[in-house]
Protein backbone atom coordinates (compact mmCIF):
# COMPACT_ATOMS: atom_id res chain seq x y z
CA UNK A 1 -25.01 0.16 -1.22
CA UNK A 2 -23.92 3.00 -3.29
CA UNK A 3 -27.19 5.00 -2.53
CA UNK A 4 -26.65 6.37 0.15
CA UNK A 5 -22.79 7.48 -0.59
CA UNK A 6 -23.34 9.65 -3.96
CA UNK A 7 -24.98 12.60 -2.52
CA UNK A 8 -23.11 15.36 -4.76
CA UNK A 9 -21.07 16.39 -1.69
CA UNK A 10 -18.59 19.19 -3.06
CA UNK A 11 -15.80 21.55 -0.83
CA UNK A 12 -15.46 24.67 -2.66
CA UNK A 13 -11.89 25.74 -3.01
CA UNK A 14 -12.34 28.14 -0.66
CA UNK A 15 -13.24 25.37 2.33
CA UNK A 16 -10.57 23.33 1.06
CA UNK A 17 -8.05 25.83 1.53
CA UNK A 18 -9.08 26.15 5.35
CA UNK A 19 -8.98 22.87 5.51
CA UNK A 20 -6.19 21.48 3.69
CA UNK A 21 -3.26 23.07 5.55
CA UNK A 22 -4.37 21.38 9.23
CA UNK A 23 -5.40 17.86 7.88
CA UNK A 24 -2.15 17.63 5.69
CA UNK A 25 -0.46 18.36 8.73
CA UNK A 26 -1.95 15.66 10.88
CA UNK A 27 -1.35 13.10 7.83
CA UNK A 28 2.26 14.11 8.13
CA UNK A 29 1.46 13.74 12.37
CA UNK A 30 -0.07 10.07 11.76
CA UNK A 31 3.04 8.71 9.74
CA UNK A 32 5.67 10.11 11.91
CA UNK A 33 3.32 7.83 14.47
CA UNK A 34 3.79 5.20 12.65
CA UNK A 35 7.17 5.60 12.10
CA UNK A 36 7.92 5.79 15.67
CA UNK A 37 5.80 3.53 16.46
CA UNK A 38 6.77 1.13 14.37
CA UNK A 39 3.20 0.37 12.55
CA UNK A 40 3.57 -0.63 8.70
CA UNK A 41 0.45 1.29 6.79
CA UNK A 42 -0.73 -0.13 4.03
CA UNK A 43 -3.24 1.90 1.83
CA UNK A 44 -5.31 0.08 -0.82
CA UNK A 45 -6.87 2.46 -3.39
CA UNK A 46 -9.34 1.56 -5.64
CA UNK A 47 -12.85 2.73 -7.59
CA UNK A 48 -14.74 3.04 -10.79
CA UNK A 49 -12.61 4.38 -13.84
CA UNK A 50 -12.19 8.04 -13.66
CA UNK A 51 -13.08 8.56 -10.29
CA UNK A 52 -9.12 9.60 -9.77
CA UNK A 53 -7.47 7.09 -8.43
CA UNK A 54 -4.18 7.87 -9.68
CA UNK A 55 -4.97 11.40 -8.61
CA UNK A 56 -5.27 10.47 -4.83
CA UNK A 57 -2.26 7.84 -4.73
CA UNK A 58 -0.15 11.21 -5.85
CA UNK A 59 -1.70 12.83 -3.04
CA UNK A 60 -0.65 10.61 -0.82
CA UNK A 61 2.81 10.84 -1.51
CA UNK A 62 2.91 14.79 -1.54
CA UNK A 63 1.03 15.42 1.86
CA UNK A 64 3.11 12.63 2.99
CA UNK A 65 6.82 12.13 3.68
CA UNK A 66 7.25 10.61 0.23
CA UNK A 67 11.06 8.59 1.50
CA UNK A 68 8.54 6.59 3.71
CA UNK A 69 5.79 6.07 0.91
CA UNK A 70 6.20 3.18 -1.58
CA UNK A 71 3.07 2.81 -4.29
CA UNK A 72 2.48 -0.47 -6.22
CA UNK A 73 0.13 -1.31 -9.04
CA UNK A 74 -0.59 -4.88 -10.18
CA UNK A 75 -1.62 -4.24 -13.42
CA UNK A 76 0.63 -6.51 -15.90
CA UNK A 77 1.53 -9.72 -14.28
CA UNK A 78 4.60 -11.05 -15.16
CA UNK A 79 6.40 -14.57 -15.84
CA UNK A 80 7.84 -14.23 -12.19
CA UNK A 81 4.65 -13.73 -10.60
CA UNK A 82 2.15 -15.79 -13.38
CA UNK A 83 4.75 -19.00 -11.76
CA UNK A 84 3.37 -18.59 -7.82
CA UNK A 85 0.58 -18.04 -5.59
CA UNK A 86 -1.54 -15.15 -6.35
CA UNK A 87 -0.38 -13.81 -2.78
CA UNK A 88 3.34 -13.85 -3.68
CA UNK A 89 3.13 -10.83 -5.57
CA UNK A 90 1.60 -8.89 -2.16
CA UNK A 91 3.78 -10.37 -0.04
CA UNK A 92 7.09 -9.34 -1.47
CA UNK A 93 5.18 -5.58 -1.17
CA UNK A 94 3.94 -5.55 1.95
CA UNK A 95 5.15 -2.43 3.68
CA UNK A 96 7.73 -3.32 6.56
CA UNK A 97 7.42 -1.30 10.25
CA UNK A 98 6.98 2.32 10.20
CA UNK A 99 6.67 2.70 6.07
CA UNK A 100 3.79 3.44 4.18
CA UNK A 101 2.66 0.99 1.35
CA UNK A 102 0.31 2.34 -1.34
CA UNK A 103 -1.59 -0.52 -3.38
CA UNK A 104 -3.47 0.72 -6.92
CA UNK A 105 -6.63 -2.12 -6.58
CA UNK A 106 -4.28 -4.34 -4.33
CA UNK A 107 -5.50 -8.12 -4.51
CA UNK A 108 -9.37 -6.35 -5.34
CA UNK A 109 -8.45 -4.66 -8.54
CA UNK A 110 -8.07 -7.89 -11.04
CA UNK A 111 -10.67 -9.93 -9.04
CA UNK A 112 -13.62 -7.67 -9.33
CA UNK A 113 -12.66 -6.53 -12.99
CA UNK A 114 -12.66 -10.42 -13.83
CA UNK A 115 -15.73 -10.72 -12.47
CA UNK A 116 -17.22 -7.71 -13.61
CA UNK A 117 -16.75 -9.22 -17.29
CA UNK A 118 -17.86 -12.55 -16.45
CA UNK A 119 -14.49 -14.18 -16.35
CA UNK A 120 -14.67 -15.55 -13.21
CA UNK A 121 -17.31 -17.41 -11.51
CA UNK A 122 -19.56 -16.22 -8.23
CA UNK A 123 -17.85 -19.00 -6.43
CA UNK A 124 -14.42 -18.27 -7.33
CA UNK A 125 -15.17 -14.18 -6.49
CA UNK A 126 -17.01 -15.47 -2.83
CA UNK A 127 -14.04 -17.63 -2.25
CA UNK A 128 -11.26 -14.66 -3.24
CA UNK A 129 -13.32 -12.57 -0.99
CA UNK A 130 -13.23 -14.83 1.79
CA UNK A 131 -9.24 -15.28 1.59
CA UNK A 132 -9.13 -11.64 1.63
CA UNK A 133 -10.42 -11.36 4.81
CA UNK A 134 -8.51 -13.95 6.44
CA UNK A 135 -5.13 -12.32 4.65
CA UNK A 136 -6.26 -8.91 6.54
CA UNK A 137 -7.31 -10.15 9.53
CA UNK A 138 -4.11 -11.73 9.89
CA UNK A 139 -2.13 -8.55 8.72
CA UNK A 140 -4.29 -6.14 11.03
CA UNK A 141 -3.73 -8.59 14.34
CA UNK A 142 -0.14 -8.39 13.49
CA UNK A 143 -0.10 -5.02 13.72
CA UNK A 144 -0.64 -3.20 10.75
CA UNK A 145 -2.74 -0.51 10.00
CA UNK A 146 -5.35 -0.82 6.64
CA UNK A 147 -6.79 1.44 4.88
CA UNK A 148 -9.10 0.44 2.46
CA UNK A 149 -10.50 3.35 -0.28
CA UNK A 150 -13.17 2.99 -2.98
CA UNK A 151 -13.96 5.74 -4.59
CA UNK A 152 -17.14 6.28 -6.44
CA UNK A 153 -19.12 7.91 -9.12
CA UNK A 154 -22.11 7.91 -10.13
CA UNK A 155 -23.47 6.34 -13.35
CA UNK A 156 -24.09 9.66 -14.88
CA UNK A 157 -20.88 11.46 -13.47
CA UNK A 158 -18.94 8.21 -14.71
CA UNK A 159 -20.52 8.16 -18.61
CA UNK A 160 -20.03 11.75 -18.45
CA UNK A 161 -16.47 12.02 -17.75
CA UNK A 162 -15.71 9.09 -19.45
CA UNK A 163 -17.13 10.66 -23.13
CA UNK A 164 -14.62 13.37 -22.22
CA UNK A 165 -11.68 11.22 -22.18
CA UNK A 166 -12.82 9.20 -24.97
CA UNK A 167 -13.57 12.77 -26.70
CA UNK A 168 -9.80 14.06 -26.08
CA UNK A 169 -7.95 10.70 -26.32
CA UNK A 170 -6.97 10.07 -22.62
CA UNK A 171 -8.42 6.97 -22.10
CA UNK A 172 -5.38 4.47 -21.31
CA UNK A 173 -6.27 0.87 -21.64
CA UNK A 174 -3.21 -0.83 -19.39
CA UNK A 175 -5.20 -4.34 -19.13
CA UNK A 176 -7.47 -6.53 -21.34
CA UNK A 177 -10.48 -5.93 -18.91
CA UNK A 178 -9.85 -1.39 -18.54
CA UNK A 179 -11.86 -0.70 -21.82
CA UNK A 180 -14.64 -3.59 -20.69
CA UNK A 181 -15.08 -2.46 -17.57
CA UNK A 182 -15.84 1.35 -18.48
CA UNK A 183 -18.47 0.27 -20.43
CA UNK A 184 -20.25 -1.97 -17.76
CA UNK A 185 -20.87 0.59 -15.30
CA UNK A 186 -23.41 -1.45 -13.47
CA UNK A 187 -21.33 -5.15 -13.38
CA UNK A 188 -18.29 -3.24 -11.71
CA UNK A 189 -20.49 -1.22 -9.11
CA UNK A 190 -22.03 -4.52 -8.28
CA UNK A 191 -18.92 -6.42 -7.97
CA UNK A 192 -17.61 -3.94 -5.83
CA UNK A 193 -20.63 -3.48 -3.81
CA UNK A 194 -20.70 -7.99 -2.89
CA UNK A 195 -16.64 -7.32 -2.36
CA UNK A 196 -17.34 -4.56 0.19
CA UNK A 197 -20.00 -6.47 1.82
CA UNK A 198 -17.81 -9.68 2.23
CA UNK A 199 -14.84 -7.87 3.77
CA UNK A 200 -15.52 -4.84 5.49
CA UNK A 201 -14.53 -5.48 8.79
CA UNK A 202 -13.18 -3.20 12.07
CA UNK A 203 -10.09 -4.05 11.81
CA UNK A 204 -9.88 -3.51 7.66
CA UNK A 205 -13.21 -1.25 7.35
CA UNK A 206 -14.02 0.16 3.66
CA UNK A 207 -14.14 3.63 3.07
CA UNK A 208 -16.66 4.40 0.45
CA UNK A 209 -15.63 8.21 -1.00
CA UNK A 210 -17.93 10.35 -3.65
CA UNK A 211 -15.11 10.85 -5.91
CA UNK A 212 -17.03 13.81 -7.94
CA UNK A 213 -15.13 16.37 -6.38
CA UNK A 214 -11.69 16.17 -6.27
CA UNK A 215 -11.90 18.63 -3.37
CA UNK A 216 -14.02 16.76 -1.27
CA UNK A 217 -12.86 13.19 -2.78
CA UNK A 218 -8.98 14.16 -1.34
CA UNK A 219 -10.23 15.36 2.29
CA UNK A 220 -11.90 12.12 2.70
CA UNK A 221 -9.14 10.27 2.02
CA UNK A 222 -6.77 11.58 4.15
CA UNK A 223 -8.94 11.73 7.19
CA UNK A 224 -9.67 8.15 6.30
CA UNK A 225 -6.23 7.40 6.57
CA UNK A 226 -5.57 9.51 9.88
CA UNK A 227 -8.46 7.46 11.34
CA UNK A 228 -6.99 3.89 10.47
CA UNK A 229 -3.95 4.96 12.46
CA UNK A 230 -5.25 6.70 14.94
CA UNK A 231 -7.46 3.32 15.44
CA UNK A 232 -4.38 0.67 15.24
CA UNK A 233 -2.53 2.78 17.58
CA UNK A 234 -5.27 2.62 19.92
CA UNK A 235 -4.96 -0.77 19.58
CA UNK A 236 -1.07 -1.33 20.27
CA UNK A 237 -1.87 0.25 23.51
CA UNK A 238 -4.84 -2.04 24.71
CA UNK A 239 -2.41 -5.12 23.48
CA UNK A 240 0.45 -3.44 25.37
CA UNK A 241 -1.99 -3.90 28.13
CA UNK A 242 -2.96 -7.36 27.81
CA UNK A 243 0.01 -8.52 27.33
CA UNK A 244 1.45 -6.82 30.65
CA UNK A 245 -1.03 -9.52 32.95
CA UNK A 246 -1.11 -12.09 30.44
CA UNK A 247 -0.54 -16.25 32.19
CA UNK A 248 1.40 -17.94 30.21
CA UNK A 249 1.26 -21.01 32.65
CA UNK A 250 1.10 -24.19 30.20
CA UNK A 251 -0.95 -27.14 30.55
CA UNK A 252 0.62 -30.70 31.03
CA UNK A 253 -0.22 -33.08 28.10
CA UNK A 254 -0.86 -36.72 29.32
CA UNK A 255 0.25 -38.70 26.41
CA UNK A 256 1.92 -37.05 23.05
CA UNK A 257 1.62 -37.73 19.80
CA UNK A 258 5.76 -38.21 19.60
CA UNK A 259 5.07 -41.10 22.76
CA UNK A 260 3.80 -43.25 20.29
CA UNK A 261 6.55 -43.01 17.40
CA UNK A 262 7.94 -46.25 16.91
CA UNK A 263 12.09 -45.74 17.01
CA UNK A 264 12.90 -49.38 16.34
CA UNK A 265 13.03 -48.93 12.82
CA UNK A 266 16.18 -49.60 11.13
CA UNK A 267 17.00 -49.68 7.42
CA UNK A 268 19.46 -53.10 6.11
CA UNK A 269 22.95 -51.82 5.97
CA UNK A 270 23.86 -53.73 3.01
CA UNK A 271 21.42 -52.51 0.77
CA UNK A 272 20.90 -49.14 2.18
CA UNK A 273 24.05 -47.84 -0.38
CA UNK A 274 22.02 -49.15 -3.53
CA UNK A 275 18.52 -47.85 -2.46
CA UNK A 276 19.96 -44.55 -1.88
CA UNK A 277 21.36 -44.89 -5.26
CA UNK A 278 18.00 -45.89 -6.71
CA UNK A 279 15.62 -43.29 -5.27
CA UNK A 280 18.16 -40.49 -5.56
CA UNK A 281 17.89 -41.56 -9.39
CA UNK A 282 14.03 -41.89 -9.10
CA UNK A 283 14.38 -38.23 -7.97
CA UNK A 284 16.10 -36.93 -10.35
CA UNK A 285 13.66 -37.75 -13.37
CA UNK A 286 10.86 -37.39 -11.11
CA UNK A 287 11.87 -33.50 -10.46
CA UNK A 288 12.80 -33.22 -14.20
CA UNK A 289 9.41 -33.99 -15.31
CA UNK A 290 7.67 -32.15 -12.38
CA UNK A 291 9.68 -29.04 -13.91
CA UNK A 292 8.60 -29.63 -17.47
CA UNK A 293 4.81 -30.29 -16.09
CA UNK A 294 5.55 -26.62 -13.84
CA UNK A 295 5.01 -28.53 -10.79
CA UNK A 296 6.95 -26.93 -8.08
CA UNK A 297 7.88 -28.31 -4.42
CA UNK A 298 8.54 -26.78 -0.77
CA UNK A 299 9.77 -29.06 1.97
CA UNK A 300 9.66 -28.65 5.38
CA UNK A 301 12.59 -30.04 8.05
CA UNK A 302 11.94 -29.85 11.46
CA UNK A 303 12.30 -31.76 14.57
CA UNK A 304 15.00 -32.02 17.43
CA UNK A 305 18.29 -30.89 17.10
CA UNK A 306 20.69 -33.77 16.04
CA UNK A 307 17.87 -35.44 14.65
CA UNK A 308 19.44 -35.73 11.30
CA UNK A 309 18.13 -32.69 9.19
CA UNK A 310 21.33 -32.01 7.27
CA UNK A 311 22.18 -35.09 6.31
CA UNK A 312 18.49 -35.80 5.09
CA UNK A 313 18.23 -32.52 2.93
CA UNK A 314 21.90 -33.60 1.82
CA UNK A 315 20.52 -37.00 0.41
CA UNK A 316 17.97 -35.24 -0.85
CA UNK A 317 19.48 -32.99 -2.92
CA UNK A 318 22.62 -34.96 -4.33
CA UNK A 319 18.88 -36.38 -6.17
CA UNK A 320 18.19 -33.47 -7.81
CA UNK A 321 19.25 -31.38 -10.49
CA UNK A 322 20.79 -28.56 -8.74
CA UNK A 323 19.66 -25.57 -11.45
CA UNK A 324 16.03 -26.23 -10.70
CA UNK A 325 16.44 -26.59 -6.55
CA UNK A 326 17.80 -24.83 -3.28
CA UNK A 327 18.01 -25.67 0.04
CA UNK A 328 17.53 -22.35 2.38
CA UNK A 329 18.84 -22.54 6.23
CA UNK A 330 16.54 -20.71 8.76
CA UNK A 331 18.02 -19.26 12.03
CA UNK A 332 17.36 -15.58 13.78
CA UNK A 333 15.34 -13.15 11.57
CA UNK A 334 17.29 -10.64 10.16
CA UNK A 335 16.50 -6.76 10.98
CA UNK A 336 14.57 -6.49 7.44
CA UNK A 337 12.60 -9.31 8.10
CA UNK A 338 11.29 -8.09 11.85
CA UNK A 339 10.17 -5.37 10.36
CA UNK A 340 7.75 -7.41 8.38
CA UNK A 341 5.04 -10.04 9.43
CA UNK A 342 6.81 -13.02 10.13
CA UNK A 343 5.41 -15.15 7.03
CA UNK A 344 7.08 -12.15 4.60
CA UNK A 345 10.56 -13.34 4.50
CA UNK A 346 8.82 -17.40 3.61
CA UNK A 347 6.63 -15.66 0.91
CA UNK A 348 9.88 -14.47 -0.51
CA UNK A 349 11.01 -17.88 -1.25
CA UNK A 350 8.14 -19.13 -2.42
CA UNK A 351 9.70 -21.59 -5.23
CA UNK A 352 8.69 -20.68 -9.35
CA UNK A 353 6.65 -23.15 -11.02
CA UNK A 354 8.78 -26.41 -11.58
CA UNK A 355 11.22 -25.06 -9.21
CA UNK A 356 11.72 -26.61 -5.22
CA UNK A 357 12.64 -24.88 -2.05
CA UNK A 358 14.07 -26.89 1.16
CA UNK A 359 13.97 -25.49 4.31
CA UNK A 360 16.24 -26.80 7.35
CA UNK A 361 13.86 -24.79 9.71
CA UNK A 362 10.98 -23.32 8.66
CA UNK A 363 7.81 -20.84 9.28
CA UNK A 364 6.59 -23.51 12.43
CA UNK A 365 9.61 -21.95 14.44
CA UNK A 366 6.81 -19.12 15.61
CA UNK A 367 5.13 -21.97 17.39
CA UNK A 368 7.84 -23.78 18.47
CA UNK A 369 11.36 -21.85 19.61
CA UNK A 370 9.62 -18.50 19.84
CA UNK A 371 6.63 -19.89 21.94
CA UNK A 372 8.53 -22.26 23.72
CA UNK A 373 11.94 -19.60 24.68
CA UNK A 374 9.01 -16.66 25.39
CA UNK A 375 10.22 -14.97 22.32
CA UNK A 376 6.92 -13.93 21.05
CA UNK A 377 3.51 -13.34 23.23
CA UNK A 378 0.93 -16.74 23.48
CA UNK A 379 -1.23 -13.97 21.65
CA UNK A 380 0.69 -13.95 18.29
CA UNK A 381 2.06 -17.19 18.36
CA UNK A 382 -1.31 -18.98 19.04
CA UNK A 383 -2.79 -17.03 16.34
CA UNK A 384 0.22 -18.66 13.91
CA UNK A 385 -1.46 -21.79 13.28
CA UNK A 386 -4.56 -20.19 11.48
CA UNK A 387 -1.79 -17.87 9.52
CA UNK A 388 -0.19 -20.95 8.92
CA UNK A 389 -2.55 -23.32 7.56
CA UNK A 390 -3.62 -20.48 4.93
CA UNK A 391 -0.45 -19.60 3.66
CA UNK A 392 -0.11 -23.72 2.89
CA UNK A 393 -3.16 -23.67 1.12
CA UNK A 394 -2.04 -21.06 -0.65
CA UNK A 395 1.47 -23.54 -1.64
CA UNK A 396 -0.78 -25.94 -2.64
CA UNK A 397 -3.70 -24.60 -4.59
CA UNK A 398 -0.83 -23.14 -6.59
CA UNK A 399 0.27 -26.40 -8.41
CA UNK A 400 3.01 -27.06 -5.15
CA UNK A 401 4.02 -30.34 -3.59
CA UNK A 402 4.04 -29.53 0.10
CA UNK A 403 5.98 -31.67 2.52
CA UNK A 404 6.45 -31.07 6.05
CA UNK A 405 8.50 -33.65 7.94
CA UNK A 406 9.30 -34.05 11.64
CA UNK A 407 12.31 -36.21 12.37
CA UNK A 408 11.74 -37.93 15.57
CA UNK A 409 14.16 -39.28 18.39
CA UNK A 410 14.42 -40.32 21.88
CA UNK A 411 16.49 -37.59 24.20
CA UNK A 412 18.72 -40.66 24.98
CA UNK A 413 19.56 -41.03 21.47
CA UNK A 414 20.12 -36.98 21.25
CA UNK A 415 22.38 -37.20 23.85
CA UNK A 416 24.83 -39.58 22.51
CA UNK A 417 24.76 -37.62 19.51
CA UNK A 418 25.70 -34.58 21.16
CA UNK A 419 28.28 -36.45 23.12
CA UNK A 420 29.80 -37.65 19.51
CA UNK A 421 29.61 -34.05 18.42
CA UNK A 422 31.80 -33.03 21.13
CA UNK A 423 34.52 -35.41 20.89
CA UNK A 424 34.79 -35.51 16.98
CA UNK A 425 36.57 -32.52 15.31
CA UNK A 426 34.77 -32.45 12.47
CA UNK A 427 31.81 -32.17 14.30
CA UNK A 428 32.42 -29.58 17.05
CA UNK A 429 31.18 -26.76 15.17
CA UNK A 430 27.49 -28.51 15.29
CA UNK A 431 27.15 -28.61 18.88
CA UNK A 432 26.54 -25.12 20.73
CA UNK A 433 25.65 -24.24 24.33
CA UNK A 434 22.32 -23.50 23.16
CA UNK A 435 21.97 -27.03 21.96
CA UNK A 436 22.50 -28.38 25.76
CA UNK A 437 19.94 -25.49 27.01
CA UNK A 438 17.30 -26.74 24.35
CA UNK A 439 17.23 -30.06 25.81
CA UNK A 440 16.44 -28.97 28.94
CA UNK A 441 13.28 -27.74 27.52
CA UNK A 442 12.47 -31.11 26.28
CA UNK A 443 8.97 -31.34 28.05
CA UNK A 444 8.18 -27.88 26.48
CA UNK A 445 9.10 -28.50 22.75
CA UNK A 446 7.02 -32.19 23.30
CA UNK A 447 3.80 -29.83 24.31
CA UNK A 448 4.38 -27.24 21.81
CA UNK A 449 5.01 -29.85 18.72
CA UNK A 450 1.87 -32.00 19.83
CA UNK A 451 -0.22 -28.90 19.42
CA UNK A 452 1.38 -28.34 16.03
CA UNK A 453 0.17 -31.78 14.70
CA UNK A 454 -2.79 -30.84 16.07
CA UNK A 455 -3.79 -27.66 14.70
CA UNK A 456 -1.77 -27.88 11.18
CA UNK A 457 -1.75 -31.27 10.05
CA UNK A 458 -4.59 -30.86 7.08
CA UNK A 459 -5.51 -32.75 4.45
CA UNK A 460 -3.80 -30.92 2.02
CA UNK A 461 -0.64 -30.25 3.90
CA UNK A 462 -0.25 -33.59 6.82
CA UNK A 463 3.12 -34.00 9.19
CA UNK A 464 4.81 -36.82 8.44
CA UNK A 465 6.58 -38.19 11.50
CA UNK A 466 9.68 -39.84 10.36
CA UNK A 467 11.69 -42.79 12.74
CA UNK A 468 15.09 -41.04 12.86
CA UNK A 469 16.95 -42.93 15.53
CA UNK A 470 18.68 -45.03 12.79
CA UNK A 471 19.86 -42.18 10.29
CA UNK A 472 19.53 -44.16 7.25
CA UNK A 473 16.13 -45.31 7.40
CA UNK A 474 15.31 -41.50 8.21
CA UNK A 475 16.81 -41.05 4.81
CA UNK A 476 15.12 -43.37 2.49
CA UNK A 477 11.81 -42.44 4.72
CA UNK A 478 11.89 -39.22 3.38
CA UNK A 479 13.11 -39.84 -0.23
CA UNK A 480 10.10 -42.47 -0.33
CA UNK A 481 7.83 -40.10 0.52
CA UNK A 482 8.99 -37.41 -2.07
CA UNK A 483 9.10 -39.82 -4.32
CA UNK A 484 5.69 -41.20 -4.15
CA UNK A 485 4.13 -37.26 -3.73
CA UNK A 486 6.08 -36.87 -6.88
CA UNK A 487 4.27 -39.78 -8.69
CA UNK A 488 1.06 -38.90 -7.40
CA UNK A 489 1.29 -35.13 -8.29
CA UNK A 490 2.72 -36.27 -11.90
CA UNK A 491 -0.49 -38.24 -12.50
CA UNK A 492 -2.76 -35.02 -12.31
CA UNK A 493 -4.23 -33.97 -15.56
CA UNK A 494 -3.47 -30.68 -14.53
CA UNK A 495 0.13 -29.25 -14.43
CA UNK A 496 0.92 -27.19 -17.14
CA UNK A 497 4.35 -27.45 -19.94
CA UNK A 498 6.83 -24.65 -19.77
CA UNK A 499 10.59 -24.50 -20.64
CA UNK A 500 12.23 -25.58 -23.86
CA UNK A 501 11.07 -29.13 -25.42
């Protein structure tokens, strides 16, 4: 691949003056763009050792408005982010609408060193690869503009420069695989090379600089970056378009999935007290070994309003030691987190290893309230469930228990509950006009969950439908069902020890 790129091309600092002055200026032009256009850039930098990486991240943030620029290396990995998903630690990074983002190897860097040095397998790199592209993709139809830089030498350049450092001391070995990978030239340049192939698409294309000159290396990089915006731009307009004579006419469903929810269920009243009692107890050691084994949790609360959330999560909790747990209440997205893909400010809570996260509302409310009230175009919000179902198996090939759980009742049954709301002080502050306009929607939220079952019930992350018409056998439903997840993840030879013994 790398052939055809390393050509010697050089700018003599004569060109580069001429040159400089007009493309800085329409860098400067294509984040003010972005800035009033509202498009978060993310720049991912990255490239044999010595080829100047560092040298074209400062760059970046000189030719740039630096207030709008924010660079990030990934380097060390610490306790915080060794206890998540590998994605956490992009996530929380990600730049938000109208900044710049500058990522030193982003999630490449530490994936094609490790396999550079043999430390992880071809399958493991292929898959890595794979989610890369999906993460993009996702990023790139939300909006964003990438830019994607590797910048190259070759092998003689590379030895050459790298004697010289080792000659004068400036070699600077900031993880176990730097000094490795500087002396396996060829393993890098072919990691890189099955990388590029495997996720250089149009909407996150590769640029593949000759890094030899600085000169020429620092043009190319800027015009790279011009072009990326000048493309997603393009782009907002043609989806401006689309959007402007898009049908959002819905289709009638025949029979739903929620049709066939049995509502009879009813737990015994006498001995509801003492099997709360018992599984809350269950719970409690259940979590406390789950934390010792770094088993974390994330569960999911949706379903009709009045259906019981609260009190489940309530339940729930008075189970569980409260050090190791939260329970986080979704409503409208703040200002901070529309300026970031809609999954950021879920990523954010993302629970440590050993450590669970509750959510009374949760990341389905893109296809549910904002597809079903028109808030966001079919466009994005049909796209979600692809989003979606990768950012769960992220949860759980990270050691997580996922649980998602829809509590279920009949709009007969909501209505005396809102009814009781009403009338009962204590209540009143539950019941809001938007409540009453929801439930004229009824039909809407029926076709909108059905296609949620649908399209993210997996294997590794199913809906469970829970009977809620009778409150307290919602209750113990859901306890059960943590419970016996909880039992099941416990007997996995694979959790790992942490805290004090």
């Amino acid at each position: 691949m790398f052939e055809n790129v390393v050509l010697g091309r050089r700018c003599s600092d004569k060109d580069f003056r001429t040159q400089a002055p007009e493309l800085r200026m329409k860098l400067f032009d294509a984040q003010r763009q972005c800035i009033y256009r509202k498009i978060p850039l993310l720049v991912i930098v990255d490239g044999v050792n010595g080829a100047g990486r560092g040298a074209v991240i400062n760059l970046l943030s000189e030719w740039m408005d630096s207030k709008h620029v924010h660079n990030h290396v990934f380097w060390m990995e610490t306790d915080e982010e060794r206890e998540r998903p590998l994605d956490w630690r992009f996530w929380r990074r990600l730049p938000a609408a109208g900044s710049t983002g500058v990522f030193f190897g982003g999630w490449y860097g530490l994936e094609l060193r490790r396999f550079c040095t043999k430390d992880m397998s071809e399958a493991e790199f292929t898959a890595h690869m794979h989610h890369c592209r999906g993460l993009e993709e996702s990023l790139a139809a939300s909006g964003m503009a990438i830019v994607k830089i590797w910048l190259h030498l070759d092998k003689k350049e590379h030895d050459e420069r790298l004697k010289k450092r080792l000659a004068h001391k400036e070699v600077l070995h900031f993880t176990p695989y730097d000094k490795k990978v500087s002396e396996n030239y060829d393993g890098l340049a072919e990691a890189a090379s099955r990388a590029i192939t495997l996720t250089d698409r149009a909407f996150a294309p590769w640029t593949i600089v000759d890094a030899a000159d600085a000169n020429y290396r620092n043009l190319a990089v800027a015009r790279a970056v011009i072009a990326a915006v000048e493309r997603t731009a393009a782009e907002q307009d043609a989806r401006a378009a689309r959007l402007k004579n898009q049908n959002d006419a819905e289709q009638e469903n025949v029979v739903s999935t929620l049709d066939a929810i049995d509502l009879s269920a009813k737990a015994d009243p006498d001995a509801y007290k003492k099997e709360l009692a018992d599984l809350q107890q269950e719970l409690h050691e259940l979590t406390y070994h789950a934390w010792r084994r770094g088993i974390s949790s994330t569960l999911v609360f949706e379903g009709w309003d009045a259906a019981g959330k609260g009190g489940c999560i309530r339940r729930l909790m008075d189970g569980i030691d409260a050090r190791i747990s939260r329970a986080i209440p979704i409503g409208a997205p703040t200002d901070e987190e529309l300026a970031h893909h809609y999954l950021w400010r879920f990523w954010r809570h993302v629970p440590r290893a050993g450590f669970i996260t509750v959510y009374d509302r949760s990341w389905y409310g893109r296809v549910l309230v904002e597809r079903v009230e028109k808030l966001t175009p079919r466009e994005d919000w049909s796209r979600a469930f692809a989003e979606i179902n990768l950012f769960e198996e992220q949860l759980t090939s990270g050691n997580n228990v996922l649980m998602k759980f829809w509590l279920h009742i009949s709009p007969e049954e909501q209505l005396r509950r809102f009814r009781e709301r009403e009338v009962t002080p204590w209540k009143q502050y539950k019941i809001t006009p938007d409540d009453w306009r929801n439930r004229e929607k009824w039909p809407e939220y029926v076709r909108a969950a059905d296609e949620m079952f649908l399209r993210t019930s997996t294997e590794y992350a199913p809906w469970r439908i829970v009977a809620a018409e009778d409150k307290k056998n919602a209750r113990l439903t859901v306890l059960r069902a943590y419970r016996d997840a909880l039992k099941k993840a416990l007997k996995k030879p694979d959790g790992k020890k942490h805290g004090k013994k």
